[in-house]
C-alpha atoms as a PDB file:
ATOM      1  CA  UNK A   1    -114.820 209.355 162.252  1.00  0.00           C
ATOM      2  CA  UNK A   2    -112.197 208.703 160.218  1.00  0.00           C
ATOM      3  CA  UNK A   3    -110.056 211.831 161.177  1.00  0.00           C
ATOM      4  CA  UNK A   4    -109.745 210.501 164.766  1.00  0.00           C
ATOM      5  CA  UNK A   5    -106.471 209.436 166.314  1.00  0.00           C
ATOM      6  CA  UNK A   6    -105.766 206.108 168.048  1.00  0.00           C
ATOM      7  CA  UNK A   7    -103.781 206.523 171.153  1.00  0.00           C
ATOM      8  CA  UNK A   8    -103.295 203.104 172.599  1.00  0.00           C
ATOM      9  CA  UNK A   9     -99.588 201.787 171.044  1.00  0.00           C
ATOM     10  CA  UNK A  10     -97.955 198.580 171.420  1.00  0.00           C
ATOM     11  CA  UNK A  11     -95.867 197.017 173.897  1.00  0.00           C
ATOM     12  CA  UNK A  12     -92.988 194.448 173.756  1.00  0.00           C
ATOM     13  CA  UNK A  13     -95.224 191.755 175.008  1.00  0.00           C
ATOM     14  CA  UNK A  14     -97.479 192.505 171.884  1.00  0.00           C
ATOM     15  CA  UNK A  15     -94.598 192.013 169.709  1.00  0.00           C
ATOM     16  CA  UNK A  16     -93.831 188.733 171.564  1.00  0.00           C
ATOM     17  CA  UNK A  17     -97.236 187.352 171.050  1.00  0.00           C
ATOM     18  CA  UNK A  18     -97.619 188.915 167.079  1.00  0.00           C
ATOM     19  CA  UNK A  19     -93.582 187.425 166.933  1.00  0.00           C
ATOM     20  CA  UNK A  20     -94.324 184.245 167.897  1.00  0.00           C
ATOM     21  CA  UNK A  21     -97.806 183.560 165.635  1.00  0.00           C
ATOM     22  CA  UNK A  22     -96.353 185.024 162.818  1.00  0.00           C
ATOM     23  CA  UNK A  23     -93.376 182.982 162.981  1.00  0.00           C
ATOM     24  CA  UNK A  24     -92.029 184.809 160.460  1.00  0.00           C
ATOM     25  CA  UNK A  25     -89.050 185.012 158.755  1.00  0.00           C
ATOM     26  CA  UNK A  26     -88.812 187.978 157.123  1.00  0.00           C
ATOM     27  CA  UNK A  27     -90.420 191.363 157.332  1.00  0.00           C
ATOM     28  CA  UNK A  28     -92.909 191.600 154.718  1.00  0.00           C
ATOM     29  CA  UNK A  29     -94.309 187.862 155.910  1.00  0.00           C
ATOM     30  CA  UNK A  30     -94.814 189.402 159.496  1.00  0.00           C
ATOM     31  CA  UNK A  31     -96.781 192.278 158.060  1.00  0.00           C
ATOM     32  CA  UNK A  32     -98.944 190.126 156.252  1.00  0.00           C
ATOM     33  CA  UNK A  33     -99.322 187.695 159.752  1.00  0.00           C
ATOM     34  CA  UNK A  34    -100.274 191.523 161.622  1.00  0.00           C
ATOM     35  CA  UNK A  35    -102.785 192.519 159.189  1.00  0.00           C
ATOM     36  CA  UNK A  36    -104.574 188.663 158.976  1.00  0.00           C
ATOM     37  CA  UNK A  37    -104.199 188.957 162.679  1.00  0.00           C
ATOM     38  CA  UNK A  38    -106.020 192.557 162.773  1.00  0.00           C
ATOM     39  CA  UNK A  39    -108.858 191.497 160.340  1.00  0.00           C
ATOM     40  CA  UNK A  40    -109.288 188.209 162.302  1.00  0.00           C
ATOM     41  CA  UNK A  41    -109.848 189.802 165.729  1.00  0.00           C
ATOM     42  CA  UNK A  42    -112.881 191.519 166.387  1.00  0.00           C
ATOM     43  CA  UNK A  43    -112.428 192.412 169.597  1.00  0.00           C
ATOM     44  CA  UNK A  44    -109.072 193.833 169.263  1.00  0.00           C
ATOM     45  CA  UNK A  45    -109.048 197.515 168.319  1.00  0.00           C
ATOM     46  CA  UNK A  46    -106.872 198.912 165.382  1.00  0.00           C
ATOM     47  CA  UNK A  47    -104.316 201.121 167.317  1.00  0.00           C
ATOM     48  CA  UNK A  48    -101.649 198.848 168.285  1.00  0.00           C
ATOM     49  CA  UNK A  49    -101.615 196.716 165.458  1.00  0.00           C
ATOM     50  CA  UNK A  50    -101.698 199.892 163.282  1.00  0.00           C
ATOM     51  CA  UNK A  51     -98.774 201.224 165.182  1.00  0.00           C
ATOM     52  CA  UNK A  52     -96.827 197.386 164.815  1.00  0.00           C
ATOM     53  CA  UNK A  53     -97.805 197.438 160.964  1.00  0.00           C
ATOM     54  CA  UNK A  54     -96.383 200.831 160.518  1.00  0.00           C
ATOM     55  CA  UNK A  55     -93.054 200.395 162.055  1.00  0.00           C
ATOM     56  CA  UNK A  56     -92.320 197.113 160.461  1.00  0.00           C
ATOM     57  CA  UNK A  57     -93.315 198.220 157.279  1.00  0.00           C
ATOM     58  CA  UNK A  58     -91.024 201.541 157.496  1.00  0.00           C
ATOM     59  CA  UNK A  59     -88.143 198.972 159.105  1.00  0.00           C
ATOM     60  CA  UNK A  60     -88.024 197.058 155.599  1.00  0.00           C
ATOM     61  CA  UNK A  61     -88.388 200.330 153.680  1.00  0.00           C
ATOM     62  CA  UNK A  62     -84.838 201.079 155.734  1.00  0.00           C
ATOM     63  CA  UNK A  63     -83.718 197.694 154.740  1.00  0.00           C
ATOM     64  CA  UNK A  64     -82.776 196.421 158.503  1.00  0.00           C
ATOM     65  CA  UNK A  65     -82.536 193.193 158.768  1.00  0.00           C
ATOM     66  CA  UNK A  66     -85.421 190.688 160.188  1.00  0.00           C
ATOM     67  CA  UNK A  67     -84.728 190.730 163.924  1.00  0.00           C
ATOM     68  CA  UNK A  68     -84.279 186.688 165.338  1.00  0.00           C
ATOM     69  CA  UNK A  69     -85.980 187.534 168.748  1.00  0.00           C
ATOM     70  CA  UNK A  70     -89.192 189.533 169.669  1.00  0.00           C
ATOM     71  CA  UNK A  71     -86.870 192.071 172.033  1.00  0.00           C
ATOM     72  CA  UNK A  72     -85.077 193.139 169.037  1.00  0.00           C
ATOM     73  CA  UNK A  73     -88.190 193.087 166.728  1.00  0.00           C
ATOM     74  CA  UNK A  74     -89.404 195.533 169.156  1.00  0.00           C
ATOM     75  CA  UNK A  75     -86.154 197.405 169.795  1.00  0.00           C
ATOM     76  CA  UNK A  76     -85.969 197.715 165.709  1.00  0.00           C
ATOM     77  CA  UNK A  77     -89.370 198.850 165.157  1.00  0.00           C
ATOM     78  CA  UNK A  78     -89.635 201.603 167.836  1.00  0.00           C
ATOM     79  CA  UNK A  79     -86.507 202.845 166.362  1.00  0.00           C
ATOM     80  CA  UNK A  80     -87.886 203.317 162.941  1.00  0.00           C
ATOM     81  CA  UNK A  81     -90.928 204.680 163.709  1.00  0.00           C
ATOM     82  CA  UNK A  82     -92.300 207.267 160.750  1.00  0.00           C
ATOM     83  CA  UNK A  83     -94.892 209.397 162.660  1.00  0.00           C
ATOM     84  CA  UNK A  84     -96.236 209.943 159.016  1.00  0.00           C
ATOM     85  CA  UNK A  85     -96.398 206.399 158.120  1.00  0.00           C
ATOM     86  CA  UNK A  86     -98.394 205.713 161.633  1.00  0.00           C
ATOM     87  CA  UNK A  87    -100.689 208.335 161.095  1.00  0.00           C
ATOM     88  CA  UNK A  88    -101.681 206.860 157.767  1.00  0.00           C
ATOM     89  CA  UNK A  89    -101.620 203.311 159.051  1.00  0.00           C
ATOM     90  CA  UNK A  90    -104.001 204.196 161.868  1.00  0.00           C
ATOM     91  CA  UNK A  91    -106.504 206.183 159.645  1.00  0.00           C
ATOM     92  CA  UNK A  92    -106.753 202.551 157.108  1.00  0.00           C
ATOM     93  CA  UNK A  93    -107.613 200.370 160.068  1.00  0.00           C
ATOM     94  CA  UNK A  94    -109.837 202.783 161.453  1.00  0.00           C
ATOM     95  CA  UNK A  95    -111.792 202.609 158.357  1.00  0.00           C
ATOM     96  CA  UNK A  96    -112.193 199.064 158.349  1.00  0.00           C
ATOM     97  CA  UNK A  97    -112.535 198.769 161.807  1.00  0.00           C
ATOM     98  CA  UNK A  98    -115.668 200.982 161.761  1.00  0.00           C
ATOM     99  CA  UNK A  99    -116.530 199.295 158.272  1.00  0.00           C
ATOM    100  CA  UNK A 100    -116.597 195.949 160.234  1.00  0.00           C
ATOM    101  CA  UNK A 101    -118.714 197.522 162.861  1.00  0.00           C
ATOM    102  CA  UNK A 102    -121.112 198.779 159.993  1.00  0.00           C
ATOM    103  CA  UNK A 103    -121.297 195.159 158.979  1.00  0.00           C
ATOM    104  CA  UNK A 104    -121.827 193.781 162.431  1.00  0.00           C
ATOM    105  CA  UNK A 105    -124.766 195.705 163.393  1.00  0.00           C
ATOM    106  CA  UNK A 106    -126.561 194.902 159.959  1.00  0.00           C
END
């Protein structure tokens, strides 16, 4: 299924808890924390991570600078948000979401 959409996006608490174990300091180290995060978690589905992973990733493309707290992390991201750039995120980890699945059940 990999044309299907994943609805469920992330809220500021989400971005406090990925903020705070990323404990980041800079955007492309907090993408790398949410992906290692995503492929760590089984029983977390893909959406809001996608969704995170997207909007950080377009924030740095815009060149805005790392945000100190989770509130503006959040603030940032939403405001950035490339409907394109989610779309595509959402379709990679629903591939390896159902990939891991695959790999479960074998």
């Amino acid at each position: 299924m990999p044309g299907r959409k994943v609805f469920k996006d992330y809220e500021e608490s989400d971005v406090r808890a990925a903020f705070e174990r990323a404990r980041a300091s800079n955007w492309n180290d907090f993408i790398h924390s949410l992906e290692k995060l995503a492929l760590g978690s089984y029983l977390s589905p893909p959406g809001e991570t996608a969704h995170m992973i997207a909007d950080a990733k377009q924030a740095m493309k815009d060149n805005v600078p790392f945000p100190q707290s989770p509130e503006q992390a959040y603030r940032v991201m939403r405001s950035h948000r490339n409907p394109e750039l989610v779309r595509q995120e959402e379709q990679v980890w629903i591939a390896r979401w159902e990939q891991r699945e695959k790999e479960h059940r074998a």
